[in-house]
Protein backbone atom coordinates (compact mmCIF):
# COMPACT_ATOMS: atom_id res chain seq x y z
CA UNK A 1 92.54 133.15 55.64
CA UNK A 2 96.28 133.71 56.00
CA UNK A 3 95.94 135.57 59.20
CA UNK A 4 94.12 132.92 60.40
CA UNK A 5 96.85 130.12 59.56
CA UNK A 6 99.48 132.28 61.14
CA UNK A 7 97.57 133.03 64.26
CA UNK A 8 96.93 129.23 64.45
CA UNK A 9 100.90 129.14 63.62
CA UNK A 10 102.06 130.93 66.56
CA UNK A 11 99.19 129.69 69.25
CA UNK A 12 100.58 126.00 67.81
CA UNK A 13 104.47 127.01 68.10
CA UNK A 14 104.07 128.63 71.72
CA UNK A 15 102.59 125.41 73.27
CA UNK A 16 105.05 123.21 71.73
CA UNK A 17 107.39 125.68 73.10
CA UNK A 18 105.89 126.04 76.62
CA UNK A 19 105.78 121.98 76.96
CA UNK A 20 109.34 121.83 76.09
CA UNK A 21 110.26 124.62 78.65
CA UNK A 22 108.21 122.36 81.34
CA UNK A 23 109.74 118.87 80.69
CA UNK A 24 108.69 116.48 83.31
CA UNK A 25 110.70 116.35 86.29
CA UNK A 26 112.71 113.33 86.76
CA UNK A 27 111.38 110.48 88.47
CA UNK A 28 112.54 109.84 92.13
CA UNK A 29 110.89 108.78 95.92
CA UNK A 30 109.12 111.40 96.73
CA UNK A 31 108.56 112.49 100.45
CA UNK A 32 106.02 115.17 102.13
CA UNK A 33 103.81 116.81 99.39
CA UNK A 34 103.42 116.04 95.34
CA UNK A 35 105.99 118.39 93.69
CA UNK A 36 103.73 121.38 91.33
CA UNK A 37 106.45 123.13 90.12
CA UNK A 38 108.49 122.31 87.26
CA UNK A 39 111.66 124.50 86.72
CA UNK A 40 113.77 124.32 89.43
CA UNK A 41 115.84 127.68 90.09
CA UNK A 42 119.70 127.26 90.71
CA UNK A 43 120.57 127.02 94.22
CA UNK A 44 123.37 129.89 93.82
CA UNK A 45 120.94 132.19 92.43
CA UNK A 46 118.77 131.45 95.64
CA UNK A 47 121.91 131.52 97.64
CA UNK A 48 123.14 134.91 96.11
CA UNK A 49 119.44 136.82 96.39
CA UNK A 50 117.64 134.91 98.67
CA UNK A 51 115.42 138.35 99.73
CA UNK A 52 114.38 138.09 96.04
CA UNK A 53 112.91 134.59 96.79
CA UNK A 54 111.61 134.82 100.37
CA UNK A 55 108.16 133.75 100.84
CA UNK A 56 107.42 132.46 97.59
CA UNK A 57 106.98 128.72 96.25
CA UNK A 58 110.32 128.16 94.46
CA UNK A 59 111.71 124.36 93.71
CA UNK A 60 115.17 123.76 94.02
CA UNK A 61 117.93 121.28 92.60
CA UNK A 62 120.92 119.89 94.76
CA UNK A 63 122.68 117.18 96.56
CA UNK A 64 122.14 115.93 99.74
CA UNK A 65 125.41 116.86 102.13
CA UNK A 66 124.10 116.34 105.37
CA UNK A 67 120.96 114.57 107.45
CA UNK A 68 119.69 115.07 110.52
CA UNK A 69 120.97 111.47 112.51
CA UNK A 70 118.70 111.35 114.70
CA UNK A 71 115.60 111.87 112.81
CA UNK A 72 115.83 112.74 109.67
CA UNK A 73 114.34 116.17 109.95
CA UNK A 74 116.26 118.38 108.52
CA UNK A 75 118.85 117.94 105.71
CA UNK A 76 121.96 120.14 103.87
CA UNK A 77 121.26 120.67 100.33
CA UNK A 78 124.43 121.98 98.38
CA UNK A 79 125.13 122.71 94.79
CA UNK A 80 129.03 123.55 94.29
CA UNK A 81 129.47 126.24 97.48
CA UNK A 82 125.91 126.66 97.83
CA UNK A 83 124.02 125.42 100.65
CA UNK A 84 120.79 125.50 102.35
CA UNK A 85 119.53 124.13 105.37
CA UNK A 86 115.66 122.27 104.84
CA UNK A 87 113.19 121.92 107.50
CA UNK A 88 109.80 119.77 106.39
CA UNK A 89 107.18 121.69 106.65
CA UNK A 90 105.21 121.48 109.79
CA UNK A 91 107.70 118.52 111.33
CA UNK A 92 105.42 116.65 108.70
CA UNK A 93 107.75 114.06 106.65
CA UNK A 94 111.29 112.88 107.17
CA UNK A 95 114.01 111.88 105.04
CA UNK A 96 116.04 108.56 105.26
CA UNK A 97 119.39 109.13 107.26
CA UNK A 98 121.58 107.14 104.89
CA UNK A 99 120.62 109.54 101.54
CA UNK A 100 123.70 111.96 101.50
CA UNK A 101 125.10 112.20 98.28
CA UNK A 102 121.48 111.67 96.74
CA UNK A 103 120.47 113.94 93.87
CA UNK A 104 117.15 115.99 95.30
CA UNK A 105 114.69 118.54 93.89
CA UNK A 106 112.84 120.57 97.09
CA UNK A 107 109.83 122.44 96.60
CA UNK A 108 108.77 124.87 99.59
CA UNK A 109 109.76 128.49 100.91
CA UNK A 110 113.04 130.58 101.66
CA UNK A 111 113.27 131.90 105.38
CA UNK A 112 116.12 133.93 106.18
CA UNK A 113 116.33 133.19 110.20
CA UNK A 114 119.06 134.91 113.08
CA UNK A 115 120.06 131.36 114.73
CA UNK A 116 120.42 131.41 118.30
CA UNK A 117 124.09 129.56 119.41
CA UNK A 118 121.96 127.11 121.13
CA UNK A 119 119.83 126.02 117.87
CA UNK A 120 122.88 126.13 116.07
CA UNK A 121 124.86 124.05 118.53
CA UNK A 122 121.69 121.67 118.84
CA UNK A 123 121.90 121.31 114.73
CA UNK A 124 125.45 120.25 114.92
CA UNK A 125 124.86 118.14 117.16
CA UNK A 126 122.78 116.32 114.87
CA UNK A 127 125.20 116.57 112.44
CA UNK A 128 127.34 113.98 111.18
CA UNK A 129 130.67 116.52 110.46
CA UNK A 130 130.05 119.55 113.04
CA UNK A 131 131.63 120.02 115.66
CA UNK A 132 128.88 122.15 118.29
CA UNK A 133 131.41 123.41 120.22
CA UNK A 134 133.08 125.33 117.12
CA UNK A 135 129.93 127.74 117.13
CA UNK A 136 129.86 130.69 119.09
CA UNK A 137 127.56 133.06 119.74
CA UNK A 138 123.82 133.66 117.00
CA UNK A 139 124.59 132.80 113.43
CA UNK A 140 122.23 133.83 110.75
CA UNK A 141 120.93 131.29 108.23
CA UNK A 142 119.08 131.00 105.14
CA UNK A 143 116.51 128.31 105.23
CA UNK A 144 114.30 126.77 103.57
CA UNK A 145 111.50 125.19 104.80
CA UNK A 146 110.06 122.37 102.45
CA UNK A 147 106.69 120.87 101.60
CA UNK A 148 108.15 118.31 98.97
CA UNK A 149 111.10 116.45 98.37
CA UNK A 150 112.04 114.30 95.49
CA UNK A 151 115.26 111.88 95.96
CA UNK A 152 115.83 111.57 92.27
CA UNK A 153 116.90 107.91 90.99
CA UNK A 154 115.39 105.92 94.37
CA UNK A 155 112.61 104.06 93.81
């Protein structure tokens, strides 16, 4: 009987420990596709190995720097130094121009891209800070290309 109780014990004490680890996310507009996973990785550590991410689902945690003005399809998401340009999956969902400075948790895929100066230009362009005719010559990017964006705190 007592290896019973302490099997019980530890199957009890690892899901109590596995729902803490997974606390919900918090609550936010969400934009694009419901949001399935729920520990976000640290946008330096994606910054800082991003080969060790590419491909795979990973959710990240940041603030919006930068929107696309004219449509609001692509965005800047930066934690301290890091940053990451996100694309919406498929052209599928937009985000509201006016949310820099907005907390956000993306879900979707690394892509480590060669820019060419023109797509680079055409970004800053679309930029609210960047001046286009700064860039010069192809300019490799990491990207991330998202299927789900929360806006934390905006109903």
């Amino acid at each position: 009987m007592k290896h019973v109780s302490l099997v019980f014990l530890l199957v009890l004490s690892a899901g109590i420990a596995s729902a803490e680890a997974a606390a919900p996310l918090p609550a936010g507009q969400d934009f694009g596709a419901r949001l399935k996973l729920t520990r976000a990785v640290p946008l330096a550590e994606l910054v800082g190995n991003p080969e060790r991410f590419e491909g795979k689902p990973v959710l990240v945690r940041g603030t919006v720097s930068d929107v696309c003005q004219k449509k609001g399809c692509w965005t800047i998401l930066r934690d301290g130094e890091a940053q990451v340009r996100v694309r919406f999956h498929d052209y599928g969902f937009f985000l509201p121009k006016d949310c820099s400075g907005e907390e956000a948790l993306v879900e979707g895929r690394v892509k480590i891209e060669l820019l060419s100066e023109a797509k680079a230009r055409h970004y800053a362009e679309e930029s609210r800070d960047s001046d286009p005719a700064s860039i010069q010559g192809p300019k490799r990017e990491l990207g991330f290309v998202a299927t789900g964006v929360r806006l934390v705190g905006r109903d």
